[in-house]
N, C-alpha and C. Protein backbone atom coordinates (compact mmCIF):
# COMPACT_ATOMS: atom_id res chain seq x y z
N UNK A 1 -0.86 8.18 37.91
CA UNK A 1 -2.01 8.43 38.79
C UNK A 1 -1.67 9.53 39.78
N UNK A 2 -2.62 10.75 39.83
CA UNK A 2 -2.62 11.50 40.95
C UNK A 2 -3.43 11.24 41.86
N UNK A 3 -2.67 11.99 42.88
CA UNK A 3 -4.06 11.65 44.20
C UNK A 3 -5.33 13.49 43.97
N UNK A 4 -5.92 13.45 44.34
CA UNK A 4 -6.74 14.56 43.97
C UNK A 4 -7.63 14.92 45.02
N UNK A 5 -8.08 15.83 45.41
CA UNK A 5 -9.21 15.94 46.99
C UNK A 5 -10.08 17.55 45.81
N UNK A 6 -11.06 16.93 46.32
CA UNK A 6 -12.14 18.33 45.67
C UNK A 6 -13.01 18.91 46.80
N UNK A 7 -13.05 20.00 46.73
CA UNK A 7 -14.05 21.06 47.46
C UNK A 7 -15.22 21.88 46.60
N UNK A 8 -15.79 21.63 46.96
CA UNK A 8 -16.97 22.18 45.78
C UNK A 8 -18.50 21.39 46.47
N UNK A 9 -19.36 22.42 46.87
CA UNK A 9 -20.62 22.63 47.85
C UNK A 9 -21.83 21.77 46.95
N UNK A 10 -21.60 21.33 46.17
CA UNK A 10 -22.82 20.87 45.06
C UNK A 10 -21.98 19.66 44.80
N UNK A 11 -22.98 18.59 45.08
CA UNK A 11 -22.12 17.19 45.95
C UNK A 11 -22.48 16.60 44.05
N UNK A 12 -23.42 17.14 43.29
CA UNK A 12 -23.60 16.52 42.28
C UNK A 12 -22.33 16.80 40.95
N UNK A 13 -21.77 18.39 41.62
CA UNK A 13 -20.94 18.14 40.40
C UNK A 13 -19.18 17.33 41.32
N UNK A 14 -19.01 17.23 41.91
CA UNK A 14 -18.31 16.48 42.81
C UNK A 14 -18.32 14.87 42.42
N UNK A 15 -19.63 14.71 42.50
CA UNK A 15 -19.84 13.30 41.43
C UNK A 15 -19.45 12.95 40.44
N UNK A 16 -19.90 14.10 39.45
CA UNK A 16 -19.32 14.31 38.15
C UNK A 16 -17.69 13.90 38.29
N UNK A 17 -17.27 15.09 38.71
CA UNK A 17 -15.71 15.15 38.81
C UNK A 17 -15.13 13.96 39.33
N UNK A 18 -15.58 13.68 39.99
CA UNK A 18 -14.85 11.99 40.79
C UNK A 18 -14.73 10.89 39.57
N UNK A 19 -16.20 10.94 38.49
CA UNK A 19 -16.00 10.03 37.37
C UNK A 19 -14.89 10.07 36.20
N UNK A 20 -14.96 11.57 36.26
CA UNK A 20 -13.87 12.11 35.02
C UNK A 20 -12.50 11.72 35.40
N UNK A 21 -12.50 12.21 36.72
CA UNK A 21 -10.96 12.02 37.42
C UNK A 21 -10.86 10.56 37.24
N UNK A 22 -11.14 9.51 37.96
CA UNK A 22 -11.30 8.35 38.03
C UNK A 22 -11.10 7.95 36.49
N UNK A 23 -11.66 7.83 35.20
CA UNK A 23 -11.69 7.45 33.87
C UNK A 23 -10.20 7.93 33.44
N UNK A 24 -9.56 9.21 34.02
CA UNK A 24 -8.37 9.99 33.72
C UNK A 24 -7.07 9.28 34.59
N UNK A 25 -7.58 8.26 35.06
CA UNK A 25 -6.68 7.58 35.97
C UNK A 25 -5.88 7.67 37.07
N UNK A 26 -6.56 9.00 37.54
CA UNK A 26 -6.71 9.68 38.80
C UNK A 26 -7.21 9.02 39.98
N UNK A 27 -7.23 9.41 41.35
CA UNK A 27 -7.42 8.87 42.19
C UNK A 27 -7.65 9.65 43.31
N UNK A 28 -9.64 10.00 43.82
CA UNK A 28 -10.19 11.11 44.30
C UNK A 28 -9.79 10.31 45.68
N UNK A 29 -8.91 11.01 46.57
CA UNK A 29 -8.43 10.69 48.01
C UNK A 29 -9.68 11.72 49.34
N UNK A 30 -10.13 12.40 48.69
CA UNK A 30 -11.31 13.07 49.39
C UNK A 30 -11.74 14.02 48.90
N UNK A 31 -13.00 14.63 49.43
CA UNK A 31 -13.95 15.68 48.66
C UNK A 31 -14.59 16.40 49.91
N UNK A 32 -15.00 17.74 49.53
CA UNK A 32 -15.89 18.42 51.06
C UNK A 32 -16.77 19.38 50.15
N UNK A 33 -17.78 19.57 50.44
CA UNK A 33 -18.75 20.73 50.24
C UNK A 33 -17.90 22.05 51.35
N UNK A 34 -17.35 21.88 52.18
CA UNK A 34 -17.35 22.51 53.45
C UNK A 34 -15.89 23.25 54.01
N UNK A 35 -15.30 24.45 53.93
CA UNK A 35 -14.01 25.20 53.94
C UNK A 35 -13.43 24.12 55.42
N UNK A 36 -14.49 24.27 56.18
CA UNK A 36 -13.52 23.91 57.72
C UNK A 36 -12.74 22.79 57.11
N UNK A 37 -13.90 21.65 56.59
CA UNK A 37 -13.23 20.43 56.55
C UNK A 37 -12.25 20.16 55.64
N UNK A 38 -11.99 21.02 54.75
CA UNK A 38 -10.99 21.54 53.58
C UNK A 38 -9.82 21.67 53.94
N UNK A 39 -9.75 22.18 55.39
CA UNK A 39 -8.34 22.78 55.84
C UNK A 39 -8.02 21.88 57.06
N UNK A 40 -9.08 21.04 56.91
CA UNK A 40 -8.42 19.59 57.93
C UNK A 40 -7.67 19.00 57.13
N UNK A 41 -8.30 18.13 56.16
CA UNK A 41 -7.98 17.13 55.63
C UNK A 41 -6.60 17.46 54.80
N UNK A 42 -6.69 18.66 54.11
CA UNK A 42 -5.80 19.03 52.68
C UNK A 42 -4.73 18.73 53.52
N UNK A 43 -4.43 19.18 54.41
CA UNK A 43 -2.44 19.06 55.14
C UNK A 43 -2.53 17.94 55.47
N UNK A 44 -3.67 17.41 56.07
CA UNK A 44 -3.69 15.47 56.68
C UNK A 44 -3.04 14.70 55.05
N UNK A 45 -4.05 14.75 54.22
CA UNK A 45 -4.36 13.91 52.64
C UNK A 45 -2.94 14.46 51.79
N UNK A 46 -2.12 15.76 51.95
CA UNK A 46 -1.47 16.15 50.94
C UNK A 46 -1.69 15.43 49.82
N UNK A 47 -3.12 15.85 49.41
CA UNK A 47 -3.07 15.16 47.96
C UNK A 47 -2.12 16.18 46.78
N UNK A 48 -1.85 15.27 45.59
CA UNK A 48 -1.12 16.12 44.66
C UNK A 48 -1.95 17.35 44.18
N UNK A 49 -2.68 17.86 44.04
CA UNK A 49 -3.96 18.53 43.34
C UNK A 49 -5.18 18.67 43.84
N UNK A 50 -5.51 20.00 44.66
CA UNK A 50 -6.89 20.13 45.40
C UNK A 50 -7.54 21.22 43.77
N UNK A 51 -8.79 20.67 43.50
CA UNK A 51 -9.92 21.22 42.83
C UNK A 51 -10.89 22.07 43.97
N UNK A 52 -11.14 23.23 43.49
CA UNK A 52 -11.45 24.25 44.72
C UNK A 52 -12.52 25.20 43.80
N UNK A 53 -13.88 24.91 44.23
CA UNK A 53 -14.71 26.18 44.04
C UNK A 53 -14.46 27.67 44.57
N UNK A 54 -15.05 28.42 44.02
CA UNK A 54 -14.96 30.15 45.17
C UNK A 54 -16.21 30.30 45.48
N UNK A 55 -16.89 29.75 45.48
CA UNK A 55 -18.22 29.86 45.69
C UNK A 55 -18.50 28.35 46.40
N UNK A 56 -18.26 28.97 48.02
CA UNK A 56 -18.82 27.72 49.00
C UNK A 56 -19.78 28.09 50.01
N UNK A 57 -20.91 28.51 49.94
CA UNK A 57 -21.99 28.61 50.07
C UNK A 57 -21.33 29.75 50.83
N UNK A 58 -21.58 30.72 52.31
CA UNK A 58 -21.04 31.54 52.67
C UNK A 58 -19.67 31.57 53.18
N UNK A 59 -19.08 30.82 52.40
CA UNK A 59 -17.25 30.51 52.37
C UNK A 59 -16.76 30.91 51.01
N UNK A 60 -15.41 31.36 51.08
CA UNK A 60 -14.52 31.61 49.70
C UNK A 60 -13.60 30.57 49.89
N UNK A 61 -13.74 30.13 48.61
CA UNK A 61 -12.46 29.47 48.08
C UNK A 61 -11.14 29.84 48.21
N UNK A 62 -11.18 31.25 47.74
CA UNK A 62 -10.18 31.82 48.51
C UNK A 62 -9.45 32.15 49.63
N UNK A 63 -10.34 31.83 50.86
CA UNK A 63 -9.39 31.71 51.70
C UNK A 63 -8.88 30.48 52.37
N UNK A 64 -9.20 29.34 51.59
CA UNK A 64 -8.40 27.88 51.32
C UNK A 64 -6.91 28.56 50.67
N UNK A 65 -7.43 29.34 50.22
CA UNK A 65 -5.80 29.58 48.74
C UNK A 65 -5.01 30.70 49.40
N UNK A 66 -5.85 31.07 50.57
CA UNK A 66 -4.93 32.27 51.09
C UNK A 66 -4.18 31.65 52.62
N UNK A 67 -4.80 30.43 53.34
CA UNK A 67 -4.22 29.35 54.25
C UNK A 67 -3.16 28.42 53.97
N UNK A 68 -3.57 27.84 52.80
CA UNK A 68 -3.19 26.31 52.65
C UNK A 68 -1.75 26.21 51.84
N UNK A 69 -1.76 27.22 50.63
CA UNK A 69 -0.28 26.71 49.81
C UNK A 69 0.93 26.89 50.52
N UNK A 70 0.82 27.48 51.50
CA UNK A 70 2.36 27.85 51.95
C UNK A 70 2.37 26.80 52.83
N UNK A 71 1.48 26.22 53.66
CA UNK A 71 1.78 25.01 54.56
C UNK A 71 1.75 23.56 53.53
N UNK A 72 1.00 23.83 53.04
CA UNK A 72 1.37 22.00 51.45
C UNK A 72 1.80 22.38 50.27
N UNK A 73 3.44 22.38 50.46
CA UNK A 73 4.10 23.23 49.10
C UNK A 73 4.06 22.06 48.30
N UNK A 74 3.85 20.57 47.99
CA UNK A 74 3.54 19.93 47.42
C UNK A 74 2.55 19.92 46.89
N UNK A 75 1.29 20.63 46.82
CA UNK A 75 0.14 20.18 46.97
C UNK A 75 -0.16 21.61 45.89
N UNK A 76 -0.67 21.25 44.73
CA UNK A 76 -1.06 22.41 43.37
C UNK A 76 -2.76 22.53 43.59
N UNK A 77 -2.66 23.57 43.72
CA UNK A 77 -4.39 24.35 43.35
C UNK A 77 -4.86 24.55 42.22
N UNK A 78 -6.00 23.84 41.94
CA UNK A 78 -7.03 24.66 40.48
C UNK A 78 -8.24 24.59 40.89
N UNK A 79 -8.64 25.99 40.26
CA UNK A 79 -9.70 27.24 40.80
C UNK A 79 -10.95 26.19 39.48
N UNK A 80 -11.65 25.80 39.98
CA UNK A 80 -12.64 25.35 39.29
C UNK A 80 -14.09 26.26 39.57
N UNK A 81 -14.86 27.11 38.77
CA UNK A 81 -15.44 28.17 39.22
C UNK A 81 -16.17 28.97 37.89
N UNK A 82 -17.53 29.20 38.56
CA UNK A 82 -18.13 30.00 37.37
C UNK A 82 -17.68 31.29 37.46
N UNK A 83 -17.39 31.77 38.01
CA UNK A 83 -16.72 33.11 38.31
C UNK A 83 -15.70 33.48 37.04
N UNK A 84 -16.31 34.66 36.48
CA UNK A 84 -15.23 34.67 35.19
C UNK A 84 -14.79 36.19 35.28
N UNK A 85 -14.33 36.44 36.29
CA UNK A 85 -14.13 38.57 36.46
C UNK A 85 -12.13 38.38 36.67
N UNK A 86 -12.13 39.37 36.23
CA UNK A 86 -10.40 39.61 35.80
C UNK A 86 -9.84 39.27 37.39
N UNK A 87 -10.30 40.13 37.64
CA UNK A 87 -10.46 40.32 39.68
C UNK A 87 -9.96 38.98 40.27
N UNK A 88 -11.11 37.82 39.96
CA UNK A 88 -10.83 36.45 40.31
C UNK A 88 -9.30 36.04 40.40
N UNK A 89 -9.37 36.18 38.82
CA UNK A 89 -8.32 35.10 38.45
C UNK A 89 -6.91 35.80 38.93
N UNK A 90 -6.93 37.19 39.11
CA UNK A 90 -5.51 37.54 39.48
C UNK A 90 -5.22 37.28 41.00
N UNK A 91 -6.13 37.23 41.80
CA UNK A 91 -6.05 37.08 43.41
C UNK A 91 -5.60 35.24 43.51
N UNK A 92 -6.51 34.95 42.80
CA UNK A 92 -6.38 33.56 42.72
C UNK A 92 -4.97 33.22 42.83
N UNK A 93 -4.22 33.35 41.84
CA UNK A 93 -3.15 33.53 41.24
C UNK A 93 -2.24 33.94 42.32
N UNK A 94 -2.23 34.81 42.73
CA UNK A 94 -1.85 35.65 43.96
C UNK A 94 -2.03 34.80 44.71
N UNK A 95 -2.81 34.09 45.52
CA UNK A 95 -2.95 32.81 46.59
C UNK A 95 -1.98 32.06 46.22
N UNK A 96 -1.72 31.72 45.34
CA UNK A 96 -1.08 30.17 45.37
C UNK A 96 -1.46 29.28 44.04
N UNK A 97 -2.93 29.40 43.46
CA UNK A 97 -3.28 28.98 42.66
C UNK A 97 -2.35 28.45 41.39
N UNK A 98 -2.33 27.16 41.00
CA UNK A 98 -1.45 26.73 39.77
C UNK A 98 -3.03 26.87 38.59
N UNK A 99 -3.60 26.77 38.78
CA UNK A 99 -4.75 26.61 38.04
C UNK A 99 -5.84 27.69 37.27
N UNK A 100 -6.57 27.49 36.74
CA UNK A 100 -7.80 28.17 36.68
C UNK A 100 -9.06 27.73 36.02
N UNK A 101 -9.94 27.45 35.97
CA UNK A 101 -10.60 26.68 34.63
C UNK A 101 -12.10 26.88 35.00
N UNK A 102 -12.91 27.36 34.24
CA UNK A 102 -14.62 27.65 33.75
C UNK A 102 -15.34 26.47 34.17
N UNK A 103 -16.03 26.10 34.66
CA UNK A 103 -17.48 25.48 34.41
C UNK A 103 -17.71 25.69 33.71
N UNK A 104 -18.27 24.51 33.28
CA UNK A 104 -18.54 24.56 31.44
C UNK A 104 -17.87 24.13 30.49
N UNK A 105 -16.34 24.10 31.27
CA UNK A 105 -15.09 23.55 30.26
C UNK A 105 -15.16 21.84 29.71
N UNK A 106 -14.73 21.64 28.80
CA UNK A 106 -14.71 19.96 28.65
C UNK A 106 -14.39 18.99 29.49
N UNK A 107 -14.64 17.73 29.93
CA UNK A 107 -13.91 17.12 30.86
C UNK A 107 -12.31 17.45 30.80
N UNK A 108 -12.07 16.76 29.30
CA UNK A 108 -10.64 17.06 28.98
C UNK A 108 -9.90 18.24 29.37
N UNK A 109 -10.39 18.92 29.68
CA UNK A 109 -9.95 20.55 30.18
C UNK A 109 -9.31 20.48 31.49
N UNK A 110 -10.65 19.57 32.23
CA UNK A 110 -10.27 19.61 33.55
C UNK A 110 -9.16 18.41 34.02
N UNK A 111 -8.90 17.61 32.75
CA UNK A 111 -7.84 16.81 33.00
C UNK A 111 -7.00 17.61 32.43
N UNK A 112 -6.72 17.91 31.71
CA UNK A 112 -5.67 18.51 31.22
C UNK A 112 -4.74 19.97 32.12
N UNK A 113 -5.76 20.08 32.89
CA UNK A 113 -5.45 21.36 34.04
C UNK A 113 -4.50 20.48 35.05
N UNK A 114 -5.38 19.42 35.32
CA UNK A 114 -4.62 18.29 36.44
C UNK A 114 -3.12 17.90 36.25
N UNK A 115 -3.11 17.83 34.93
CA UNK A 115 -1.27 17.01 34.30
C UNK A 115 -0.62 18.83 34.64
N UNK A 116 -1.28 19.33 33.76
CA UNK A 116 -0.23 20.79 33.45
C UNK A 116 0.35 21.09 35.28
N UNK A 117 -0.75 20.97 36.10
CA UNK A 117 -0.61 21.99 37.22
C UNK A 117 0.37 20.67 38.19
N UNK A 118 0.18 19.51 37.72
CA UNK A 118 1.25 18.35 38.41
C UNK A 118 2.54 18.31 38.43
N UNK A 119 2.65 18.73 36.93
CA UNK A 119 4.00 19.18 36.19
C UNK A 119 4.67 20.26 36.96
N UNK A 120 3.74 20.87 37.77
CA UNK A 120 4.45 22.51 37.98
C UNK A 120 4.73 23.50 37.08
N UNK A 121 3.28 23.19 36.04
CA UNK A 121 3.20 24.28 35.40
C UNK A 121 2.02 25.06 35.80
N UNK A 122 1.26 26.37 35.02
CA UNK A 122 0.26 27.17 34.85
C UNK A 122 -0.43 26.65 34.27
N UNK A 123 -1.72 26.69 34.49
CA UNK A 123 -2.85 26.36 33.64
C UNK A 123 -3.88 27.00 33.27
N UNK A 124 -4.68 27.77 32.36
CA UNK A 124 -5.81 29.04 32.42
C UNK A 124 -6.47 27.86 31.37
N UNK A 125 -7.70 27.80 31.73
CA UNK A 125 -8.72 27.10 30.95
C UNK A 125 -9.02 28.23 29.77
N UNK A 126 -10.17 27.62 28.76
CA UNK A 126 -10.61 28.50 27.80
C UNK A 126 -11.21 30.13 27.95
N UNK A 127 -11.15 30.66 27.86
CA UNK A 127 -11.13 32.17 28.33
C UNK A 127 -10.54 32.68 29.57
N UNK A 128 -9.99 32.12 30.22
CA UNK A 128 -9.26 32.18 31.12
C UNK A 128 -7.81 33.38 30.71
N UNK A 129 -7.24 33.06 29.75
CA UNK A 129 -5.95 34.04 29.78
C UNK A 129 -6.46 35.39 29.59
N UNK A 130 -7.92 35.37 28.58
CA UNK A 130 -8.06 36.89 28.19
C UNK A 130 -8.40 37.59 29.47
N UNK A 131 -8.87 36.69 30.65
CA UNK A 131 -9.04 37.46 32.17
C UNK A 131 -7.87 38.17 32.59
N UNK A 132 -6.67 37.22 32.49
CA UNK A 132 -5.93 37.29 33.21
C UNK A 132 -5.05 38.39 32.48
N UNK A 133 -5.50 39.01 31.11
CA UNK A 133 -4.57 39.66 30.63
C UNK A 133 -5.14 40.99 30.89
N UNK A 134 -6.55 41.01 31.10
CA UNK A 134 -7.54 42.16 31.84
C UNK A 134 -7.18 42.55 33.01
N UNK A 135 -6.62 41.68 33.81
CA UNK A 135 -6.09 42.11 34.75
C UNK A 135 -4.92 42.71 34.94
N UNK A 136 -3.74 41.91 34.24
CA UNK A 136 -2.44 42.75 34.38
C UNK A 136 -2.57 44.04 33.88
N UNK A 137 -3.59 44.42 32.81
CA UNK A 137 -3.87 45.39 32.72
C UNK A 137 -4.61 46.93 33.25
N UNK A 138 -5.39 46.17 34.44
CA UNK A 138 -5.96 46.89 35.01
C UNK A 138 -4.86 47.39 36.54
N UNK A 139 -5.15 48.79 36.68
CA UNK A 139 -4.34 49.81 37.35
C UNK A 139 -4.34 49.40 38.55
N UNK A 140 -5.27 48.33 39.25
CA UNK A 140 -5.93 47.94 40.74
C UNK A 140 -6.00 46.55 40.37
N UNK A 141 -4.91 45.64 40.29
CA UNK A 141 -5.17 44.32 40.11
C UNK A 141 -5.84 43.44 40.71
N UNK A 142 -7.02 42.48 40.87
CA UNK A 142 -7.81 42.34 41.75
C UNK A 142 -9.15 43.37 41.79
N UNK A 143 -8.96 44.12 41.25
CA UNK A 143 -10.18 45.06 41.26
C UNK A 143 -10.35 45.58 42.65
N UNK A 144 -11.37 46.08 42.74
CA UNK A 144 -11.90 46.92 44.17
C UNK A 144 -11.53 46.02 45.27
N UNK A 145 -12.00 44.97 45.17
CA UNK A 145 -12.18 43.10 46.13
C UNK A 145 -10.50 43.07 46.43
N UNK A 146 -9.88 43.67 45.65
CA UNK A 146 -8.38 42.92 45.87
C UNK A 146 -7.66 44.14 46.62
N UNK A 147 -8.58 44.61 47.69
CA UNK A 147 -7.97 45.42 48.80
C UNK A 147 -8.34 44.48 49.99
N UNK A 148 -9.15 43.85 49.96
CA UNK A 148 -9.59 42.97 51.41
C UNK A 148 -8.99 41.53 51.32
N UNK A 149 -8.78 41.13 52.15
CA UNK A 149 -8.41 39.61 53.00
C UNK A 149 -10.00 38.69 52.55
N UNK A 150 -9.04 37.48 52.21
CA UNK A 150 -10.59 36.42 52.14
C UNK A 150 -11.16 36.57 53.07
N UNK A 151 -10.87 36.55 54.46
CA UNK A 151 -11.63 37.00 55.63
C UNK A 151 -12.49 38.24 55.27
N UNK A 152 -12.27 39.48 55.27
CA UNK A 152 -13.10 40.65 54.67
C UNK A 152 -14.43 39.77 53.40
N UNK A 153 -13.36 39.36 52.55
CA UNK A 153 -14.52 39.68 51.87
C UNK A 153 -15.73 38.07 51.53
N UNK A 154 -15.12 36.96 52.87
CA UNK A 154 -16.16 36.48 52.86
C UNK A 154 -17.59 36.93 54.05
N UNK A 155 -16.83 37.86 54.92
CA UNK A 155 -17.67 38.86 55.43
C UNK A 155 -18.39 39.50 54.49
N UNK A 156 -18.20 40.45 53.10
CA UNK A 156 -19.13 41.19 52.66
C UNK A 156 -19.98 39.93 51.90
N UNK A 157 -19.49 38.62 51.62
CA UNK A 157 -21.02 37.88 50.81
C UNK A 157 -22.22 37.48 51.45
N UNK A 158 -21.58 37.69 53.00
CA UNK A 158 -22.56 37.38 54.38
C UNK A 158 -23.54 38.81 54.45
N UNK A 159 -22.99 39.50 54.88
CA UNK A 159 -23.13 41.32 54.66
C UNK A 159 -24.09 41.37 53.72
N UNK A 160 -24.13 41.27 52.12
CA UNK A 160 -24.43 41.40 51.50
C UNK A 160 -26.37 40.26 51.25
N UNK A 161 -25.82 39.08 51.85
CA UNK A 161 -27.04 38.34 52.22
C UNK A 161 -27.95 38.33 52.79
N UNK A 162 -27.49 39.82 53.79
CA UNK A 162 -28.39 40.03 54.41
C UNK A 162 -28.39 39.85 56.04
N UNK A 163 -26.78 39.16 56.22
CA UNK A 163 -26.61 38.13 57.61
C UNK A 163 -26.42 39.12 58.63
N UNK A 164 -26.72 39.35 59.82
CA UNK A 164 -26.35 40.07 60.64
C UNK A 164 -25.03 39.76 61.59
N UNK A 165 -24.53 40.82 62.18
CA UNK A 165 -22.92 40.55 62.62
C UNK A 165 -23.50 39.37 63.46
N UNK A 166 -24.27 39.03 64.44
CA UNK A 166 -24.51 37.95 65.04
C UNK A 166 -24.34 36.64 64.15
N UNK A 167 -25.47 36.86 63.33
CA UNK A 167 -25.46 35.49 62.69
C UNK A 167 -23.92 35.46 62.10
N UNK A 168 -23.46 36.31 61.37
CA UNK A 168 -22.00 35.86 60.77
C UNK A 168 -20.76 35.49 61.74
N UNK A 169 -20.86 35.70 62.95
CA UNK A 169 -19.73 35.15 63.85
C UNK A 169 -20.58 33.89 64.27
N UNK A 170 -21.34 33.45 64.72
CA UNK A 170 -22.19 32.24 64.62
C UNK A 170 -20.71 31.61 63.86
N UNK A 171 -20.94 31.29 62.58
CA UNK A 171 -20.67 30.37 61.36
C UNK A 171 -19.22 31.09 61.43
N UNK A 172 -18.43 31.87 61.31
CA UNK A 172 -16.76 31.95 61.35
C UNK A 172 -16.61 32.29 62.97
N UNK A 173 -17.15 31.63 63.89
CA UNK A 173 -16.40 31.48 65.00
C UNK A 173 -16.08 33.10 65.88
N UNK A 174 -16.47 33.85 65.68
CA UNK A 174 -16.33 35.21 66.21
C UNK A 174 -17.40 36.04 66.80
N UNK A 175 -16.51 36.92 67.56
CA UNK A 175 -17.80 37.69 68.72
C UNK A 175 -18.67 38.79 67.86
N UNK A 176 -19.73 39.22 67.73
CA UNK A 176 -20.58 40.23 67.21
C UNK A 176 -19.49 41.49 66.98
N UNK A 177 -18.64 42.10 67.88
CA UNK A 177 -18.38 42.74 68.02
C UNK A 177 -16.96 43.01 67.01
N UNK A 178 -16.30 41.95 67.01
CA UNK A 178 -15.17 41.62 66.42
C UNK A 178 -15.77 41.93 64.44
N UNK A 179 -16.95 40.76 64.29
CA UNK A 179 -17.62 41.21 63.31
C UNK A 179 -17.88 42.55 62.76
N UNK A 180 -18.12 43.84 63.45
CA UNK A 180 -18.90 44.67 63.34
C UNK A 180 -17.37 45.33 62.99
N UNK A 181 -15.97 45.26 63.49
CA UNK A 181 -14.80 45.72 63.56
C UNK A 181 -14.28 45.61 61.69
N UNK A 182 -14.62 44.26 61.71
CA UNK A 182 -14.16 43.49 60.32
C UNK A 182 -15.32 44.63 59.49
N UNK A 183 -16.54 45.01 59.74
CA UNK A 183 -17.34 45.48 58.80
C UNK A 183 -17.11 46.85 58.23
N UNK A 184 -16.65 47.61 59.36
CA UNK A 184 -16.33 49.23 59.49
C UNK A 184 -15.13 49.22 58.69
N UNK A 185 -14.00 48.33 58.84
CA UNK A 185 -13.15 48.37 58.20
C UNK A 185 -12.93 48.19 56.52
N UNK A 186 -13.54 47.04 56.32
CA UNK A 186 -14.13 46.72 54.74
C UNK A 186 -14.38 47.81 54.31
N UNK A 187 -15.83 48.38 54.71
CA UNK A 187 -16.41 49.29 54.12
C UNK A 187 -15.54 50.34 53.92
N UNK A 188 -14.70 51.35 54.97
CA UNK A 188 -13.43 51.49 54.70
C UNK A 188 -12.40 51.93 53.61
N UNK A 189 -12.18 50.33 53.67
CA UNK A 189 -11.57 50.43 52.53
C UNK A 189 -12.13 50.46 50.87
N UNK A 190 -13.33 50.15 50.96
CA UNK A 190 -13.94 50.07 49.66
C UNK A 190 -14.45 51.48 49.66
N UNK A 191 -14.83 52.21 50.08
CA UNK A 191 -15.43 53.50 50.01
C UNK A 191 -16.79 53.47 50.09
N UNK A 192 -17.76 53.00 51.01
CA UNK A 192 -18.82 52.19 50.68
C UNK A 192 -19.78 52.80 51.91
N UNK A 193 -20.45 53.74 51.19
CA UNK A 193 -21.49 54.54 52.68
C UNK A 193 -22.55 53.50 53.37
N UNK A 194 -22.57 52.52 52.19
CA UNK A 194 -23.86 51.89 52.58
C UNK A 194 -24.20 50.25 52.15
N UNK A 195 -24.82 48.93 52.49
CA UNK A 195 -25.29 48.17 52.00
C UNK A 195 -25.16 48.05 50.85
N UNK A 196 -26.31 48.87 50.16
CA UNK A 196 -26.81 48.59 48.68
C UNK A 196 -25.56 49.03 47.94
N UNK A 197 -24.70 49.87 48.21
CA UNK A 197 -23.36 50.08 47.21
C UNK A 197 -22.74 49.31 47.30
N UNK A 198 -22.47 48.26 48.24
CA UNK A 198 -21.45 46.54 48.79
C UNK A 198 -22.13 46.08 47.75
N UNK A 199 -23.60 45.74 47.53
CA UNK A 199 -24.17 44.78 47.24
C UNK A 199 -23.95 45.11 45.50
N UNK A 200 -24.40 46.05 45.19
CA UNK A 200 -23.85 46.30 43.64
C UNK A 200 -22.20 46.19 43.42
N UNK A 201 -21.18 46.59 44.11
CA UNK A 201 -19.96 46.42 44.27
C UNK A 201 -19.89 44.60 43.90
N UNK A 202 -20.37 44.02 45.12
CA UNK A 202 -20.02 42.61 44.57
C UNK A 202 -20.39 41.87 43.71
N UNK A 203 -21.90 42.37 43.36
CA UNK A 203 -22.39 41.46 41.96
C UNK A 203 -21.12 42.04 41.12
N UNK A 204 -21.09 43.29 40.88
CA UNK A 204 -19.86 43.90 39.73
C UNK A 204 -18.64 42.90 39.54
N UNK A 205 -17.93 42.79 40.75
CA UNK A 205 -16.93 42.03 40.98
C UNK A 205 -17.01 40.27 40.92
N UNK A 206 -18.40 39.84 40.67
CA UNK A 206 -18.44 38.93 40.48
C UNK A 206 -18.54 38.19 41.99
N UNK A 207 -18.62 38.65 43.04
CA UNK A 207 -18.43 37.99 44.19
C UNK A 207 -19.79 37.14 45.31
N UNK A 208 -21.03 37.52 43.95
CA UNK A 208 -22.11 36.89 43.96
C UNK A 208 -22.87 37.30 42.94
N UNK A 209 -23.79 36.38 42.72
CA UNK A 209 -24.93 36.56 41.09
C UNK A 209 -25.98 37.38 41.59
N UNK A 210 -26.34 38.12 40.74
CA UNK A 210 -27.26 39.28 40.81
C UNK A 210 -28.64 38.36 41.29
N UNK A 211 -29.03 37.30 40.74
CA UNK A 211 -29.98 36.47 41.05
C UNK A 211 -29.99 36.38 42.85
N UNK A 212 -28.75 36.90 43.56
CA UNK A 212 -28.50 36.13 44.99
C UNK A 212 -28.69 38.16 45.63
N UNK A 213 -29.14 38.76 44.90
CA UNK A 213 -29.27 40.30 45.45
C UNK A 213 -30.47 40.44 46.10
């Protein structure tokens, strides 16, 4: 039996997962829709195995994976995530991540990610390696996205939503101004004159669905 804690904003597939885990003889020690409460609990719970969306409503998963592994070296990550861009999976990876695995995958998948990544091994779900081999291949590992800090670039999914520097320090705790610092800089570094080139930039990168443009 592992202990297990899940993060993932859609409390229904959380449900799901709690049954599978549970039938797999697992043992769900906590769950959050919510990054803050993610980075309470995970060092409180050191569960063996945090399950981690990248897509937490205007939060990244990633910057759970860019906080947390070096303070709970016990404690193995898998990237559970529709997100299927080369980009992903190598940053991921780069965090800390033991994991990786599709929505969509079989239950068995997602148990089978759980033993491998317990073990202290690697785990890439079903299409998962051909990402990851896209990536070692590509000249800019991480793609464009894998010049910014989860901080940056959960700024550009805000950015990109439409949020203004106000509203986005609102919700990560920061002054307008500080915001507007983080924005000039991003852009920056991405080469990015404008909005609408972020906003095509990140659907590209996978860092939101064209449906969310």
């Amino acid at each position: 039996m592992s202990d297990i804690y899940l993060v993932d904003d859609h409390a229904l597939m959380r449900d799901g997962l709690r049954v599978v885990l549970q039938h797999g003889g697992h043992r769900v020690v906590g769950e959050t829709g919510e990054l803050a409460q993610a980075l309470l609990d995970i060092p409180r719970l050191t569960p063996c195995v945090v399950l981690v969306d990248l897509h937490l409503g205007d939060r990244s998963g990633m910057e759970l994976l860019e906080r947390l592994p070096q303070l709970t070296p016990f404690t193995r990550y898998v990237v559970l995530t529709m997100l299927a861009q080369p980009g992903n999976v190598a940053e991921a990876f780069r965090l800390g991540a033991s994991g990786y695995v599709l929505k969509g995958s079989p239950a068995a998948e997602v148990l089978a990610a759980v033993e491998q990544v317990r073990l202290g091994r690697r785990h890439l779900g079903p299409g998962v390696k051909e990402l990851a081999d896209r990536a070692l291949a590509d000249t800019h590992p991480g793609g464009a996205l894998g010049l910014l800090s989860a901080r940056e670039r959960q700024i550009v999914v805000m950015v990109v939503r439409g949020r203004s520097s106000a509203a986005i320090g609102e919700v990560l705790g920061l002054s307008p101004k500080t915001v507007d610092t983080y924005r000039s800089r991003l852009m920056g570094k991405l080469q990015m004159a404008d909005v609408p080139a972020l906003v095509r930039l990140a659907i590209r990168e996978g860092l939101i669905s064209a449906d969310e443009s």
